[in-house]
C-alpha atoms as a PDB file:
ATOM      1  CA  UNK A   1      94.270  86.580 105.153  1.00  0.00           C
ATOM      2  CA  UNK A   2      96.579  87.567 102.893  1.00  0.00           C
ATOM      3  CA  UNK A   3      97.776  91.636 102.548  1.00  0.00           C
ATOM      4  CA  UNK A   4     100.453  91.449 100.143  1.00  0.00           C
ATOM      5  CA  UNK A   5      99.208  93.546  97.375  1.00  0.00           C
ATOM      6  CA  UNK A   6     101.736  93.065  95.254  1.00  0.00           C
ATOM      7  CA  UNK A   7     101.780  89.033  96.010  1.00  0.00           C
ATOM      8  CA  UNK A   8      97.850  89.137  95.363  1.00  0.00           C
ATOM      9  CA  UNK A   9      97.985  91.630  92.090  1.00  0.00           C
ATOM     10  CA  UNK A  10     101.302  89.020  90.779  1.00  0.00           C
ATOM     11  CA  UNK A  11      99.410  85.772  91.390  1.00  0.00           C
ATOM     12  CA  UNK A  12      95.782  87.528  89.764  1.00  0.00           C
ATOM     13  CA  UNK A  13      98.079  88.174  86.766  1.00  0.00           C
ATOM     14  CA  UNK A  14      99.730  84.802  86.634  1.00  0.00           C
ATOM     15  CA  UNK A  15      99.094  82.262  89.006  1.00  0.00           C
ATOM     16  CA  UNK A  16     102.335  80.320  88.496  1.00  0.00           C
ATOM     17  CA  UNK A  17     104.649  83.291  88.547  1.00  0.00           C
ATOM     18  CA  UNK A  18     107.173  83.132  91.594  1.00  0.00           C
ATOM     19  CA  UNK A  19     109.946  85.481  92.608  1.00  0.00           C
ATOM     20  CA  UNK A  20     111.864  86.729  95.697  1.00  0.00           C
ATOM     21  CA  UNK A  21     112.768  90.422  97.237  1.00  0.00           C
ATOM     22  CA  UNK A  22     114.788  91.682  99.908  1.00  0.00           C
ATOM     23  CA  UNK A  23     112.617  93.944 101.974  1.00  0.00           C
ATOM     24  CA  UNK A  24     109.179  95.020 102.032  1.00  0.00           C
ATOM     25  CA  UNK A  25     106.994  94.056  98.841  1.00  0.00           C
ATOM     26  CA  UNK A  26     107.256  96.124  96.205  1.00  0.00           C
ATOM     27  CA  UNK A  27     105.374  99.512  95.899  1.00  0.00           C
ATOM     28  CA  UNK A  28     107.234 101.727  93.360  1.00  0.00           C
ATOM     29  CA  UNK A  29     108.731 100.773  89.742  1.00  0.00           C
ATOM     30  CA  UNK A  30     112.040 100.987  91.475  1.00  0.00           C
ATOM     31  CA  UNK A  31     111.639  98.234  94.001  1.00  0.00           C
ATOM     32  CA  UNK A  32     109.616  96.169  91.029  1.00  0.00           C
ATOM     33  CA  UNK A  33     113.027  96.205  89.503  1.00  0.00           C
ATOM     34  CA  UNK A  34     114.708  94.731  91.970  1.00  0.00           C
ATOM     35  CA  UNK A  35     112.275  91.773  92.345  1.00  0.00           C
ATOM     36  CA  UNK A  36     114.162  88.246  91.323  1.00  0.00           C
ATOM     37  CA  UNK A  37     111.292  86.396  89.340  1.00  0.00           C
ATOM     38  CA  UNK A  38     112.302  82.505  89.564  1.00  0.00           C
ATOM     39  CA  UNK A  39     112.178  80.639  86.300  1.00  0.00           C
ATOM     40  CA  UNK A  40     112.735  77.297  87.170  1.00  0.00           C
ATOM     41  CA  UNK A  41     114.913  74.823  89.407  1.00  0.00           C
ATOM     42  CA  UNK A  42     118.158  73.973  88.316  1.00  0.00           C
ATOM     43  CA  UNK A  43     119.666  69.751  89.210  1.00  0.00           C
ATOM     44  CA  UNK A  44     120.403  70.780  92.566  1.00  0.00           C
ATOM     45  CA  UNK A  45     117.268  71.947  93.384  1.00  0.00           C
ATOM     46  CA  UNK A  46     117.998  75.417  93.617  1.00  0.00           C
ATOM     47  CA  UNK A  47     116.210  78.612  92.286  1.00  0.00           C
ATOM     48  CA  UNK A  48     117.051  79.406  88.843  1.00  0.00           C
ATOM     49  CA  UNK A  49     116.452  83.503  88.168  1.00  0.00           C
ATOM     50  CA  UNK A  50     115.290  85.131  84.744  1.00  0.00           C
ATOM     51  CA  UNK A  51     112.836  87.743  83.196  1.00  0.00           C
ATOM     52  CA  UNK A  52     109.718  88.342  84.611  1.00  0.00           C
ATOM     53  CA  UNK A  53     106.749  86.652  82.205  1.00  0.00           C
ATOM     54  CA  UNK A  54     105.589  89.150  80.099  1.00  0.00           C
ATOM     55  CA  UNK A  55     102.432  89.899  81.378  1.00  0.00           C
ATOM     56  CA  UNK A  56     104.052  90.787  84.876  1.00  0.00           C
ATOM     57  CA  UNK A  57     104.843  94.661  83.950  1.00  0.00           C
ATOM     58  CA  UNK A  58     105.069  97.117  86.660  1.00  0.00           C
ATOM     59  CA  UNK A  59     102.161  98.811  85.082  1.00  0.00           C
ATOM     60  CA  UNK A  60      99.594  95.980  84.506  1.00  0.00           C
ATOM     61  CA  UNK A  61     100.984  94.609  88.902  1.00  0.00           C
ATOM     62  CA  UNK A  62     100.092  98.075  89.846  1.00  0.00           C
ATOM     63  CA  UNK A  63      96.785  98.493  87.870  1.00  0.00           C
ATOM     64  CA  UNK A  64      96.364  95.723  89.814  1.00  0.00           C
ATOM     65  CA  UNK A  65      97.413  96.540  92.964  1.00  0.00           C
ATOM     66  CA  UNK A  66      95.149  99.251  92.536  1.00  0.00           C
ATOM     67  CA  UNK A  67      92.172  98.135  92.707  1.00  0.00           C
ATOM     68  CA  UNK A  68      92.592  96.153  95.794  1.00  0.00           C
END
């Protein structure tokens, strides 16, 4: 079972969204900051990094995260 909160309240919000972090997952609007969201794959086949979609605020991932 998964107990990633932030993983769960991310992939409720947008089930295609991917991203890396160094660390534990994020629990403050600092460490959301420092997530790397993943917008695509560039020839060869490696991560390519961007914004976060738009729906992935810190506010609406830890409404979220809240109610878990």
């Amino acid at each position: 079972m998964i107990k990633d909160k932030f993983f769960i309240a991310v992939k409720t919000l947008n089930a295609n969204a991917n991203y890396t972090y160094q660390g534990s997952s994020p629990t403050t609007e600092e460490e959301y900051n420092n997530v790397n969201w993943i917008s695509g794959v560039n020839e060869q086949g490696e991560d390519v990094f961007g914004n976060a979609p738009s729906e992935l605020t810190w506010a609406a991932i830890k409404a979220e995260m809240d109610k878990l």
